[in-house]
N, C-alpha and C. Protein backbone atom coordinates (compact mmCIF):
# COMPACT_ATOMS: atom_id res chain seq x y z
N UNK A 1 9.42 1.93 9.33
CA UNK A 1 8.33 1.41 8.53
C UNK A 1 7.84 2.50 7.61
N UNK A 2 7.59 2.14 6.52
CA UNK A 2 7.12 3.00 5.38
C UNK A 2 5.35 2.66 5.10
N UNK A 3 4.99 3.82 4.85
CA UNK A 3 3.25 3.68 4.28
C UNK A 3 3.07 3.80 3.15
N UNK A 4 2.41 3.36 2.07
CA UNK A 4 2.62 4.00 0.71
C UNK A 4 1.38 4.27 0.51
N UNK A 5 0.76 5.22 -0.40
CA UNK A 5 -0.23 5.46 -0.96
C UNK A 5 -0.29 5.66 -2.33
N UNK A 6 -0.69 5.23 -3.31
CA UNK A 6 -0.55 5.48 -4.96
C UNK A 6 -2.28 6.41 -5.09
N UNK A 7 -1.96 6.47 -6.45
CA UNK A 7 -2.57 7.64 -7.26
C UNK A 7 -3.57 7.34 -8.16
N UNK A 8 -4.03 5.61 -8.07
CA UNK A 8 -5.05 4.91 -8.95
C UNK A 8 -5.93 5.41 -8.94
N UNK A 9 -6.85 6.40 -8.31
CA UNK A 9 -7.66 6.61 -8.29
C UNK A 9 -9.25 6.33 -8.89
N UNK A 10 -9.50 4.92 -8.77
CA UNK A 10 -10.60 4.03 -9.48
C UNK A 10 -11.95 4.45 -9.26
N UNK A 11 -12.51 4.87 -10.11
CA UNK A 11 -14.43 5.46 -9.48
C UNK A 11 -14.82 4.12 -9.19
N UNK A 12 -15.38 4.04 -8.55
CA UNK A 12 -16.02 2.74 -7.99
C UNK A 12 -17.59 3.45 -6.91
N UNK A 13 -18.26 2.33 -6.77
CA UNK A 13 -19.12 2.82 -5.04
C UNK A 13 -18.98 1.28 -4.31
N UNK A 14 -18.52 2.11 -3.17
CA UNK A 14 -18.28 1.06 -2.45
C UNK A 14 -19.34 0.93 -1.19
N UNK A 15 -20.24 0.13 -1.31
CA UNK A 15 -21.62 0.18 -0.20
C UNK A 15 -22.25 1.57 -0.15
N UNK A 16 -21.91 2.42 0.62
CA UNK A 16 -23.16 3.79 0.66
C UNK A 16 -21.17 4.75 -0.14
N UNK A 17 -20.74 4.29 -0.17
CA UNK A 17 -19.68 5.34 -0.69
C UNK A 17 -18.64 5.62 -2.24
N UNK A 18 -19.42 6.36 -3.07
CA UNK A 18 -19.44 6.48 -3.99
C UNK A 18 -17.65 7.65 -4.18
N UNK A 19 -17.18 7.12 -5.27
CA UNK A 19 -15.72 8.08 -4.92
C UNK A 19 -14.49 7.46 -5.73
N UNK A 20 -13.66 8.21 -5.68
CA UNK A 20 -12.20 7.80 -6.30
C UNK A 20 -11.33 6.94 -5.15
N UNK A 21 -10.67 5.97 -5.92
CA UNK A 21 -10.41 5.18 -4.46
C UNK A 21 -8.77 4.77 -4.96
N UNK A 22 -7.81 4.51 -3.95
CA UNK A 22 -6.67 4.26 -4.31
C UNK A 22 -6.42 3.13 -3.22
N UNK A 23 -5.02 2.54 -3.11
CA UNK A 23 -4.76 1.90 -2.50
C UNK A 23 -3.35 2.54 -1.35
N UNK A 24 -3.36 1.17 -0.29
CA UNK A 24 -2.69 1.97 1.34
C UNK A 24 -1.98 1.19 1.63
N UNK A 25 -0.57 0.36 1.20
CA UNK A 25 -0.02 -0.99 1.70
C UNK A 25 1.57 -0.04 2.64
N UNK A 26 2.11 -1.18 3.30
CA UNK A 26 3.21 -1.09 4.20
C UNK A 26 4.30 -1.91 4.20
N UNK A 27 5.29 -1.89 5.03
CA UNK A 27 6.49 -2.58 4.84
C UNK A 27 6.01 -3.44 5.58
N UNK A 28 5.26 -3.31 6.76
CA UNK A 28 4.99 -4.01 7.84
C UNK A 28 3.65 -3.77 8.28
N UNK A 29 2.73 -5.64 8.46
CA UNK A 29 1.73 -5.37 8.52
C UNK A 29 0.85 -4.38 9.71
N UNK A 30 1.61 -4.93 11.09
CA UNK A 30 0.90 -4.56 12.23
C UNK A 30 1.08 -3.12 12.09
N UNK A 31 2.02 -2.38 11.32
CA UNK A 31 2.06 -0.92 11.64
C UNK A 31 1.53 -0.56 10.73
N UNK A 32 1.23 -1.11 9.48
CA UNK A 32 -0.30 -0.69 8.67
C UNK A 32 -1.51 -0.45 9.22
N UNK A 33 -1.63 -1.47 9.58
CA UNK A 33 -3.22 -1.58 10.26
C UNK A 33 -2.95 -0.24 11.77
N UNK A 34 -1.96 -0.08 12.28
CA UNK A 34 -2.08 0.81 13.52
C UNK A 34 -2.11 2.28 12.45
N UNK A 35 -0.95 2.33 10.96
CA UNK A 35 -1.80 3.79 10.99
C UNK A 35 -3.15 3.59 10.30
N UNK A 36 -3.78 2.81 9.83
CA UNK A 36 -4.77 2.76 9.10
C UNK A 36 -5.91 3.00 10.03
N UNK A 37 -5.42 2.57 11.59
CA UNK A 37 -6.73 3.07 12.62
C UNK A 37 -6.31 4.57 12.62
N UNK A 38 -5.70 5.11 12.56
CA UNK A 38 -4.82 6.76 12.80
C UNK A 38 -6.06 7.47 11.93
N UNK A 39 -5.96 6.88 10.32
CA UNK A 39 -7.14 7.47 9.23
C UNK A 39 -8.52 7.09 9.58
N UNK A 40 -8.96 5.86 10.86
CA UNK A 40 -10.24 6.24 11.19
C UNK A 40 -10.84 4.55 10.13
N UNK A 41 -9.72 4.21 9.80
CA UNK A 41 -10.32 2.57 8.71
C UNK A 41 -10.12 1.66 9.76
N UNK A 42 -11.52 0.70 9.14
CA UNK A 42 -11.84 -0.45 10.00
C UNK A 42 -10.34 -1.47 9.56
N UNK A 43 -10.06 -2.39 10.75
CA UNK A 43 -9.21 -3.52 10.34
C UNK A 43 -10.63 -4.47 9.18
N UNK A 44 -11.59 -4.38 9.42
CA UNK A 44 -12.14 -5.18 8.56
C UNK A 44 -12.59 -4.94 6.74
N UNK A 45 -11.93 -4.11 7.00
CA UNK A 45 -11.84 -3.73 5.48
C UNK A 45 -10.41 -3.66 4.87
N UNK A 46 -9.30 -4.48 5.50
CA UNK A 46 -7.97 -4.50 4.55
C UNK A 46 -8.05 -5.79 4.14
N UNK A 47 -8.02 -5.53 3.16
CA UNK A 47 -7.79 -6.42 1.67
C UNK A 47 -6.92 -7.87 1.88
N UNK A 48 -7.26 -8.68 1.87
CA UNK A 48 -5.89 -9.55 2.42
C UNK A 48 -6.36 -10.72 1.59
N UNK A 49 -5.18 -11.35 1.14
CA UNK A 49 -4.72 -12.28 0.30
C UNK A 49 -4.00 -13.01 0.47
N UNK A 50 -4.74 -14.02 1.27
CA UNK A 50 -4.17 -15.60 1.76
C UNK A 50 -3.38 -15.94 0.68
N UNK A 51 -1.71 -16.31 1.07
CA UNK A 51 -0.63 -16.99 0.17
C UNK A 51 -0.56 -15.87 -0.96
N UNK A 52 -0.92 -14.64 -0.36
CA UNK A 52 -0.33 -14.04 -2.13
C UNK A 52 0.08 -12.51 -1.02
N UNK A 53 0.33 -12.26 0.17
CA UNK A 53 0.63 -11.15 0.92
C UNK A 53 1.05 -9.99 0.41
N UNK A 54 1.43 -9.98 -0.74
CA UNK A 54 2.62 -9.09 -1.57
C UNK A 54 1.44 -8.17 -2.25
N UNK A 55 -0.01 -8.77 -2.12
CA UNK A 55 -1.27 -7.84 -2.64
C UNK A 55 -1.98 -7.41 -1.47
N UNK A 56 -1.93 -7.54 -0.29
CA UNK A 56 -2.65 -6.67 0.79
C UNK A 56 -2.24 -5.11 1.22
N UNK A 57 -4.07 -4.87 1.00
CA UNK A 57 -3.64 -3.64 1.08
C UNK A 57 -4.78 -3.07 2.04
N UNK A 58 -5.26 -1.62 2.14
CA UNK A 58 -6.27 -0.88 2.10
C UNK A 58 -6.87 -0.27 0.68
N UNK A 59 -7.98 -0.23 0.77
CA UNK A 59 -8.48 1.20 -0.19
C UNK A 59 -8.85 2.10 0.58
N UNK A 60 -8.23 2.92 -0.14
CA UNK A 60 -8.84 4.31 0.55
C UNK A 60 -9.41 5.56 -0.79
N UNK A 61 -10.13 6.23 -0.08
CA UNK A 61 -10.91 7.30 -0.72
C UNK A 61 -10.20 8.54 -1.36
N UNK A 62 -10.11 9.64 -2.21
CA UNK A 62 -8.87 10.58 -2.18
C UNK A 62 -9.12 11.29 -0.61
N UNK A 63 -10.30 11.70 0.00
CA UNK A 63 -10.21 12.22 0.96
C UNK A 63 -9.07 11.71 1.83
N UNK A 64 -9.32 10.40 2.39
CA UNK A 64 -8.46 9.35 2.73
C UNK A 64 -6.72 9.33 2.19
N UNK A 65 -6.91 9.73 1.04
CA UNK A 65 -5.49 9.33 0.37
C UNK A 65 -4.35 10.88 0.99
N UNK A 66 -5.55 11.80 0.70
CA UNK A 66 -4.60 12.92 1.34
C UNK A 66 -4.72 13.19 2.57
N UNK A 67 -5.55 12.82 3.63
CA UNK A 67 -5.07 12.40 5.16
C UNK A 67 -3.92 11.43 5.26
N UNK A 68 -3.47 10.57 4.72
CA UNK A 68 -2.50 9.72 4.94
C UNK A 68 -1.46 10.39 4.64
N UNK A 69 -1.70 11.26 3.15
CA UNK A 69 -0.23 11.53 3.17
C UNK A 69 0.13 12.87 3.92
N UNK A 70 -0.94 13.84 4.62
CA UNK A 70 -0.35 14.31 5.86
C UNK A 70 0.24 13.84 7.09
N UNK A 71 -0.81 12.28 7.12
CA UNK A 71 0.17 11.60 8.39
C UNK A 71 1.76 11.23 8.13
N UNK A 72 1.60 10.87 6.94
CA UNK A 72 3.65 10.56 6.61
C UNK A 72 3.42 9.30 5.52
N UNK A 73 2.26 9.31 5.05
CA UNK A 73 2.39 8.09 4.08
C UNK A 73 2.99 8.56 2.49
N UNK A 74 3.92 7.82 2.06
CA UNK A 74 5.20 8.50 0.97
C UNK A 74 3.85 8.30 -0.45
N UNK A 75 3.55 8.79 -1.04
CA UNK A 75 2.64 9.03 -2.13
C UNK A 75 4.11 8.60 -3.48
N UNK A 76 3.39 7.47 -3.97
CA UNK A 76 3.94 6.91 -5.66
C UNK A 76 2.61 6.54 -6.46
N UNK A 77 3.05 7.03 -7.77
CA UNK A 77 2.38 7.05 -8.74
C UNK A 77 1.58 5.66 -9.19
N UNK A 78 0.52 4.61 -9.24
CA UNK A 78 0.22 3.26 -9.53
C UNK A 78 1.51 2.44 -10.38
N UNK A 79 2.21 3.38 -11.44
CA UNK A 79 2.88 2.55 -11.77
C UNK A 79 3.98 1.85 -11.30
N UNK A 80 4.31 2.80 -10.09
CA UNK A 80 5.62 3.04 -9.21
C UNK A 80 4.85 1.68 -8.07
N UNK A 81 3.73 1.68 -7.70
CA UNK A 81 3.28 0.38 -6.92
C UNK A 81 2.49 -0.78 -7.93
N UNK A 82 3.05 -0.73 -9.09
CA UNK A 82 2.96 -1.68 -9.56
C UNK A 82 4.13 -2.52 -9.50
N UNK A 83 4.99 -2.07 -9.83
CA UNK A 83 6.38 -1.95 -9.69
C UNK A 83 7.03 -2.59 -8.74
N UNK A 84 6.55 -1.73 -7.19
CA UNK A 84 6.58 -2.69 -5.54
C UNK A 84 6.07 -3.94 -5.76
N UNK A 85 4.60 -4.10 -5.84
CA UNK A 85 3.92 -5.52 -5.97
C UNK A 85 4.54 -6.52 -6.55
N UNK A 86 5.22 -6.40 -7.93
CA UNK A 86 5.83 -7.06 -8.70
C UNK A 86 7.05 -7.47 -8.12
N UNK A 87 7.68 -6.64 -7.63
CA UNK A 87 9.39 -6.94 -6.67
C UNK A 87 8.63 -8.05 -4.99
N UNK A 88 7.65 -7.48 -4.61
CA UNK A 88 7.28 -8.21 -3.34
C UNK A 88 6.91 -9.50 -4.05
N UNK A 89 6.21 -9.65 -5.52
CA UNK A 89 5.88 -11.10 -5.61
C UNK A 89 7.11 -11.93 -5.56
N UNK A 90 7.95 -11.27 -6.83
CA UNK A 90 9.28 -12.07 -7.01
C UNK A 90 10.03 -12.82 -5.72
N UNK A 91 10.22 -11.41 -4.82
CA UNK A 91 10.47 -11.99 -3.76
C UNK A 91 10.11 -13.04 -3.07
N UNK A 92 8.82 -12.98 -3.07
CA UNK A 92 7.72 -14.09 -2.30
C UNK A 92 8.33 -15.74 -2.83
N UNK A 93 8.28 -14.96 -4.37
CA UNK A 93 8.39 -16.56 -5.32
C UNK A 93 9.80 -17.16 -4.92
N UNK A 94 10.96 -16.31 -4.16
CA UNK A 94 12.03 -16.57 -4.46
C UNK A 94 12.47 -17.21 -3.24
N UNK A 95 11.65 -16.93 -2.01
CA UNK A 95 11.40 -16.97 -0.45
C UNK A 95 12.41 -16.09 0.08
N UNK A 96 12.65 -15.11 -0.82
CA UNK A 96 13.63 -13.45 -0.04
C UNK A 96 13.08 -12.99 1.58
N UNK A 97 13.57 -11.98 1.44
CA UNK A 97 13.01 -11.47 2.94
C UNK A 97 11.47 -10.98 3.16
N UNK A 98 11.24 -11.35 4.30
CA UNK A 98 9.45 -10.83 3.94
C UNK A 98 9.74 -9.65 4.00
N UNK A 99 7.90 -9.20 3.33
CA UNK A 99 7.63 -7.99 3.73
C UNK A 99 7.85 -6.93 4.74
N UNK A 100 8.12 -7.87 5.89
CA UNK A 100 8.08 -7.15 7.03
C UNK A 100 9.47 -6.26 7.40
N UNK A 101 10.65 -6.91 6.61
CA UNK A 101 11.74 -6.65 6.76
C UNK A 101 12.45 -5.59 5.33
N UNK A 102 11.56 -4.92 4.86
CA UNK A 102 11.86 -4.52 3.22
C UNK A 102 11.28 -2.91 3.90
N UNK A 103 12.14 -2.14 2.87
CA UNK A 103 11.71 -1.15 2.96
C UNK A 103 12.17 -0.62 1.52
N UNK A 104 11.58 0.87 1.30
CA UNK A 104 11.90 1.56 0.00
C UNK A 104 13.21 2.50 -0.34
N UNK A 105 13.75 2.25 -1.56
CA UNK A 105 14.83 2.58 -2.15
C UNK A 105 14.80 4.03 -2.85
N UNK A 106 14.81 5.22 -2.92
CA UNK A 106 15.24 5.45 -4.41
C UNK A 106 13.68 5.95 -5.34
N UNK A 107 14.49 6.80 -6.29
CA UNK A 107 12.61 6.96 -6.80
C UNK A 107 13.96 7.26 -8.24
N UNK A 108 14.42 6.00 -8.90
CA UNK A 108 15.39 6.65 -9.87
C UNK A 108 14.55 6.75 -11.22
N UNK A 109 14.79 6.13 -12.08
CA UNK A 109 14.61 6.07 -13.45
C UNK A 109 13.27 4.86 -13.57
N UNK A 110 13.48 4.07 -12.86
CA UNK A 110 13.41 2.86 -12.69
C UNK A 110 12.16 3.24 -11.34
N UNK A 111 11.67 4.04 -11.37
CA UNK A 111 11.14 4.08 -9.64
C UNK A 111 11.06 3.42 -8.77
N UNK A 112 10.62 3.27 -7.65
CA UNK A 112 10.92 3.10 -6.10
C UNK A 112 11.33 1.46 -6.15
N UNK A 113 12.32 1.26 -5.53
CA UNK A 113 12.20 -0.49 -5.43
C UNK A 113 12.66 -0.69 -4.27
N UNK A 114 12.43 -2.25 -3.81
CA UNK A 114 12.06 -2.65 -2.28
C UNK A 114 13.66 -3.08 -2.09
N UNK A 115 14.19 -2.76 -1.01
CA UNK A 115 15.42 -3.26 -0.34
C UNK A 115 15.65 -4.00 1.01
N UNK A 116 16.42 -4.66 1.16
CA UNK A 116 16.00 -5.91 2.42
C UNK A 116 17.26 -4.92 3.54
């Protein structure tokens, strides 16, 4: 299972927490959410998107973003998980393999893309 973390870094405040915030998605949900307890995040704060799965994620904080990627989460650039999202929709649209069964390719020209 792969973790990803990108580099969006959006100012936002989110309730009492004011900060740069990125996003935290996985190949697979249940082992998202197990490392996402690892970083200390509630399950009630991942992002989830009934019939559209290919957009659930976490946000996380940069503090957050660089604890993950000491735990082992592979750091790509937003455009590089724009990129994922777009291949997981297609997929979705196409009824390919889920999410759960995809993992990451490659960081070529073309950056990272999802493989079954």
């Amino acid at each position: 299972m792969t973790v990803f973390v990108d580099d969006w870094r959006q100012p936002a405040r989110v309730g009492r927490v004011e900060g740069r915030w990125s996003h935290l998605v996985g190949d697979d949900e249940a082992e998202l959410h197990a490392f996402a307890r690892r970083l200390g995040l509630r399950r009630a704060w991942f992002q989830e998107h009934p019939g559209r799965a290919y957009r659930d994620h976490y946000d996380v904080t940069d503090a957050l973003r660089a604890a993950a990627i000491e735990l082992g989460a592979t750091p790509v650039t937003w455009r590089d998980m724009g990129r994922l999202m777009r291949q997981r929709r297609a997929e979705a649209a196409a009824g390919a393999v889920p999410r759960e069964r995809c993992s990451i390719a490659g960081s070529g020209a073309g950056g990272p893309t999802w493989t079954s």
